[in-house]
N, C-alpha and C. Protein backbone atom coordinates (compact mmCIF):
# COMPACT_ATOMS: atom_id res chain seq x y z
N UNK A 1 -8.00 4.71 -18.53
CA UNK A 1 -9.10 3.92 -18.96
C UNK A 1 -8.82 2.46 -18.60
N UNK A 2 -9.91 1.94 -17.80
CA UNK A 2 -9.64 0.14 -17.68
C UNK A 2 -10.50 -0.11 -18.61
N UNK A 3 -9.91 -1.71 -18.64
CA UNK A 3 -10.92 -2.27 -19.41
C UNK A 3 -11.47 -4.08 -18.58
N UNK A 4 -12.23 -4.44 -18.79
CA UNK A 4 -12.63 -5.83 -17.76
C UNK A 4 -14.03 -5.85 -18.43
N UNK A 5 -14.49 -6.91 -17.44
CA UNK A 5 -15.59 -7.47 -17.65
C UNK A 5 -16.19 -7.40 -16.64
N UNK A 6 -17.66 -7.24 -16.59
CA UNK A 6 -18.78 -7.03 -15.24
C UNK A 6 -18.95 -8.68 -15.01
N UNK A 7 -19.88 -8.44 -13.92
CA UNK A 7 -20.47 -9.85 -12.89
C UNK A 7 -21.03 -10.79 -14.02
N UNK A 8 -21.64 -10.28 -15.60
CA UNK A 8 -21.98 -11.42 -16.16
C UNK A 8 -21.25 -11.54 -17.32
N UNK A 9 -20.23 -11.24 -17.29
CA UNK A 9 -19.04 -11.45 -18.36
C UNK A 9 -18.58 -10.59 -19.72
N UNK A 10 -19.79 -9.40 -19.42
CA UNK A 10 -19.87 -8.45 -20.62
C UNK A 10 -18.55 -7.81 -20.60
N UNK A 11 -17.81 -7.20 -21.36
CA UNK A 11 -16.90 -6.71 -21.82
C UNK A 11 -17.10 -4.92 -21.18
N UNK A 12 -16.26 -4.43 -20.05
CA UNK A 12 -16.57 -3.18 -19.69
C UNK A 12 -15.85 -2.12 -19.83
N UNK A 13 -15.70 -1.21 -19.78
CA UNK A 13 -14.57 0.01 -20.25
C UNK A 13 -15.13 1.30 -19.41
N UNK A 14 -13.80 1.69 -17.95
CA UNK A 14 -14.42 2.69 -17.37
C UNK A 14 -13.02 3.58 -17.18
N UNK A 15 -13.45 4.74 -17.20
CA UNK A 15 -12.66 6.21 -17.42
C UNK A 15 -12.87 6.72 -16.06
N UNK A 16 -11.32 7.50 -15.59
CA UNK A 16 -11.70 7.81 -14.29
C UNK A 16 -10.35 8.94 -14.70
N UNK A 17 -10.58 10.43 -13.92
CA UNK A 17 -9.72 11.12 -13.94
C UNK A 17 -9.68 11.40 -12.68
N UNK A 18 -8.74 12.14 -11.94
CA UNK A 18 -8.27 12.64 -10.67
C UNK A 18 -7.63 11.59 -9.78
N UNK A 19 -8.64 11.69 -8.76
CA UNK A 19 -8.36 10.76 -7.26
C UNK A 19 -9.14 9.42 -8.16
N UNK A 20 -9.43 9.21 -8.59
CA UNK A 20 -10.42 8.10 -9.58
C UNK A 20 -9.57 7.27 -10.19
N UNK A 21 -8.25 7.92 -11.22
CA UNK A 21 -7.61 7.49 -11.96
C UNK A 21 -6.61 6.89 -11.41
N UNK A 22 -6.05 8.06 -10.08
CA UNK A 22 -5.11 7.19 -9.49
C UNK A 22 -5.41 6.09 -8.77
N UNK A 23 -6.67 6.22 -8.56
CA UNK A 23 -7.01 4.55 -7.92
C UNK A 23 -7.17 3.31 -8.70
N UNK A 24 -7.51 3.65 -10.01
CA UNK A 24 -7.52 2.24 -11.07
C UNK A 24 -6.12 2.14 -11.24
N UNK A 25 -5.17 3.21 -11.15
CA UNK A 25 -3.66 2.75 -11.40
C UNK A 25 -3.19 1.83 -10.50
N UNK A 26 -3.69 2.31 -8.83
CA UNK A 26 -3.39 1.89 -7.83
C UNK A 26 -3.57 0.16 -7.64
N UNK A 27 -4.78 0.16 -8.04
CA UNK A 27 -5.45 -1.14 -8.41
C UNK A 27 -4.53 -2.32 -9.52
N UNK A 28 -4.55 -1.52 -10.44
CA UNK A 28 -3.90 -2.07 -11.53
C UNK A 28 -2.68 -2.28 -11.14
N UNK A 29 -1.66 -1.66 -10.19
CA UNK A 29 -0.62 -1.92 -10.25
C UNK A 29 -0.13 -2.90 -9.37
N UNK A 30 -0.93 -3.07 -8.93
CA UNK A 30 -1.79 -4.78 -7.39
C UNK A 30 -1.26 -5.62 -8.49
N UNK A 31 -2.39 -6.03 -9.62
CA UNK A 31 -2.56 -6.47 -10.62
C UNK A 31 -1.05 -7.18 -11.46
N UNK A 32 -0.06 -6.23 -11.17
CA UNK A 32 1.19 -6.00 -12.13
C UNK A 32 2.13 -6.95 -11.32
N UNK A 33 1.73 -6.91 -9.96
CA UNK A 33 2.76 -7.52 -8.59
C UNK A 33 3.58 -6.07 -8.36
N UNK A 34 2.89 -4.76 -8.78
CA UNK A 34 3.71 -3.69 -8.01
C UNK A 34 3.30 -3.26 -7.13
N UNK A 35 3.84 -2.30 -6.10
CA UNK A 35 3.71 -1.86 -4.87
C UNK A 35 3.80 -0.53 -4.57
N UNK A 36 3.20 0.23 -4.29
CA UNK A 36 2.89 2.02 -4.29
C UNK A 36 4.14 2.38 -3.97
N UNK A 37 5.41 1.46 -3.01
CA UNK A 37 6.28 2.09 -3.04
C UNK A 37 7.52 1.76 -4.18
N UNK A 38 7.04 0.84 -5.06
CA UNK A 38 7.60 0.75 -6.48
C UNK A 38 8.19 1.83 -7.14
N UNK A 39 6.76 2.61 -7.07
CA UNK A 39 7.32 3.94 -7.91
C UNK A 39 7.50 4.96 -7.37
N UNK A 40 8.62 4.91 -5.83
CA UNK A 40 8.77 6.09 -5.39
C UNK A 40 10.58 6.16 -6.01
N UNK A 41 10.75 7.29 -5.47
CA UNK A 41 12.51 7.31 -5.86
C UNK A 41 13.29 6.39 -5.38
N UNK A 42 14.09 5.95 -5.53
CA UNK A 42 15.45 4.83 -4.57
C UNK A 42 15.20 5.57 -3.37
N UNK A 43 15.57 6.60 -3.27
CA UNK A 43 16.55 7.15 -1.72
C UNK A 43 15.09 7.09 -0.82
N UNK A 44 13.83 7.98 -1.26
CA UNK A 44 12.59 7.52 -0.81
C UNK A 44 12.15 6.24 -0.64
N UNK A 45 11.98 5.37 -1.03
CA UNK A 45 11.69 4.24 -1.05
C UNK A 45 12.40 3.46 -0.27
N UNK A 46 13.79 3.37 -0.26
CA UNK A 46 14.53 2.97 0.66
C UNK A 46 14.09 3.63 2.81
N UNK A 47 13.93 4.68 1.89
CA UNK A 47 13.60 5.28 3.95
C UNK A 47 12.21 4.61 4.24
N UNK A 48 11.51 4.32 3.70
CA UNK A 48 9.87 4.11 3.86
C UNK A 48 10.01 2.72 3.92
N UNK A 49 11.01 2.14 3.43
CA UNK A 49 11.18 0.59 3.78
C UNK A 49 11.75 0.22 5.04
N UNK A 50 12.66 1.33 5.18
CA UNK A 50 13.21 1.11 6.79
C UNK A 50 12.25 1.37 7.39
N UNK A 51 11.49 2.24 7.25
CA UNK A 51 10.30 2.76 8.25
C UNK A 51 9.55 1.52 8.67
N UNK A 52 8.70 0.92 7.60
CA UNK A 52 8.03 -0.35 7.67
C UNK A 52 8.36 -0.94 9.07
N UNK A 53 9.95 -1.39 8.20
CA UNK A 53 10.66 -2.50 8.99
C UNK A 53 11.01 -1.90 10.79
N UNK A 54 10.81 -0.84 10.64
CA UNK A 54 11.33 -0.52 11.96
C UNK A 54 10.01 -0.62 13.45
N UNK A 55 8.79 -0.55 12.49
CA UNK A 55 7.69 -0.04 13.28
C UNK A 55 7.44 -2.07 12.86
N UNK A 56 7.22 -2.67 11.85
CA UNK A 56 7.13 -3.99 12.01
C UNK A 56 7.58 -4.03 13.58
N UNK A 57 9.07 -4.52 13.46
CA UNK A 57 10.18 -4.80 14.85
C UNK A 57 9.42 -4.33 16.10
N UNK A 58 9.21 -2.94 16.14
CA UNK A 58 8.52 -1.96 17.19
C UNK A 58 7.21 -3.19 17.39
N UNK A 59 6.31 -3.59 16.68
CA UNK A 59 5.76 -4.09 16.82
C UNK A 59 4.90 -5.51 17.52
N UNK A 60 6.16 -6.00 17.05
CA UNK A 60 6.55 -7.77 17.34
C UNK A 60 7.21 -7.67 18.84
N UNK A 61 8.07 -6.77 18.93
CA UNK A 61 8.79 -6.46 20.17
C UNK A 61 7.77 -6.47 21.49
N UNK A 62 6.43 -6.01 21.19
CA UNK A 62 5.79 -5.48 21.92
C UNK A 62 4.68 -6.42 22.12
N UNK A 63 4.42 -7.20 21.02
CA UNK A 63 3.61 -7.95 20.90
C UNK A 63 4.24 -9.09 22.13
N UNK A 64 5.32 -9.64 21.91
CA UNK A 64 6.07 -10.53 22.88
C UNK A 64 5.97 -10.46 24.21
N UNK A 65 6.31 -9.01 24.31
CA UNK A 65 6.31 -8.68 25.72
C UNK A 65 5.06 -8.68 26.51
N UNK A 66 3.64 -8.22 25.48
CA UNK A 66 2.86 -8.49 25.86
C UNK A 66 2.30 -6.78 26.26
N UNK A 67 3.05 -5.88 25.61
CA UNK A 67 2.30 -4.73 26.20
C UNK A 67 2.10 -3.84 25.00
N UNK A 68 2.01 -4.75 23.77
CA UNK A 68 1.57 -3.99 22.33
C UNK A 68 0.37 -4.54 22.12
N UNK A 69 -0.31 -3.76 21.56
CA UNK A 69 -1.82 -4.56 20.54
C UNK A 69 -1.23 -4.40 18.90
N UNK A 70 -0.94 -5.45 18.89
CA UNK A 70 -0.89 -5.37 17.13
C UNK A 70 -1.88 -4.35 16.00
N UNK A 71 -3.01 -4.77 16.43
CA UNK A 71 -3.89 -3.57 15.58
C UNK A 71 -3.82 -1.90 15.57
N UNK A 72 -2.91 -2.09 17.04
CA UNK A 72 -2.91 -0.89 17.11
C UNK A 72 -1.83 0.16 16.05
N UNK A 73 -1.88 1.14 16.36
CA UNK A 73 -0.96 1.99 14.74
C UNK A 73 0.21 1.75 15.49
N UNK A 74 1.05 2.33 14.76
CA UNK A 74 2.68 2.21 14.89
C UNK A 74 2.64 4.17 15.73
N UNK A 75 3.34 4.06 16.65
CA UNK A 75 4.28 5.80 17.21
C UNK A 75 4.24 6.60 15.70
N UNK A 76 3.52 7.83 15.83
CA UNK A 76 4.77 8.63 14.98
C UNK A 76 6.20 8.66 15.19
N UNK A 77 6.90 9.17 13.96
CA UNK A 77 7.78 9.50 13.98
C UNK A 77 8.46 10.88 15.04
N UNK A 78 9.32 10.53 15.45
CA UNK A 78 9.82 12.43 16.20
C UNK A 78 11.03 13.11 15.52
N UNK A 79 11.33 12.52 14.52
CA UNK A 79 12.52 12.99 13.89
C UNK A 79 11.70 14.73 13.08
């Protein structure tokens, strides 16, 4: 359940279960200064951070050289 206020300041209260709920969490946890990978495990969280960082690098690398488009997605993985 959130709770907030609408566009004219009224006091609002909305209920969301499923894919719904996890999105006001998702939201809310913006809110908190947390990060979806906050609440994964250490050892998870740690690989998904290297990941980031690796496809970041992949990125910039390419960007330099001039034969990446930034917008574009990152390689899958082949592991």
């Amino acid at each position: 359940m959130c709770h907030g206020f609408d566009v004219a300041g009224a006091p609002i209260t909305v209920q969301g279960t499923g894919v719904l709920a996890r999105c006001f969490q998702h939201e809310t946890d913006h809110l908190d200064g947390m990060l979806y990978v906050d609440r994964l495990a250490a050892a998870v969280r740690e690989a998904v951070l290297r990941e980031f960082s690796e496809r970041r690098k992949a990125s910039a690398d390419a960007d330099r050289s001039g034969t990446g488009d930034s917008d574009r997605a990152a390689p899958a993985r082949s592991d």
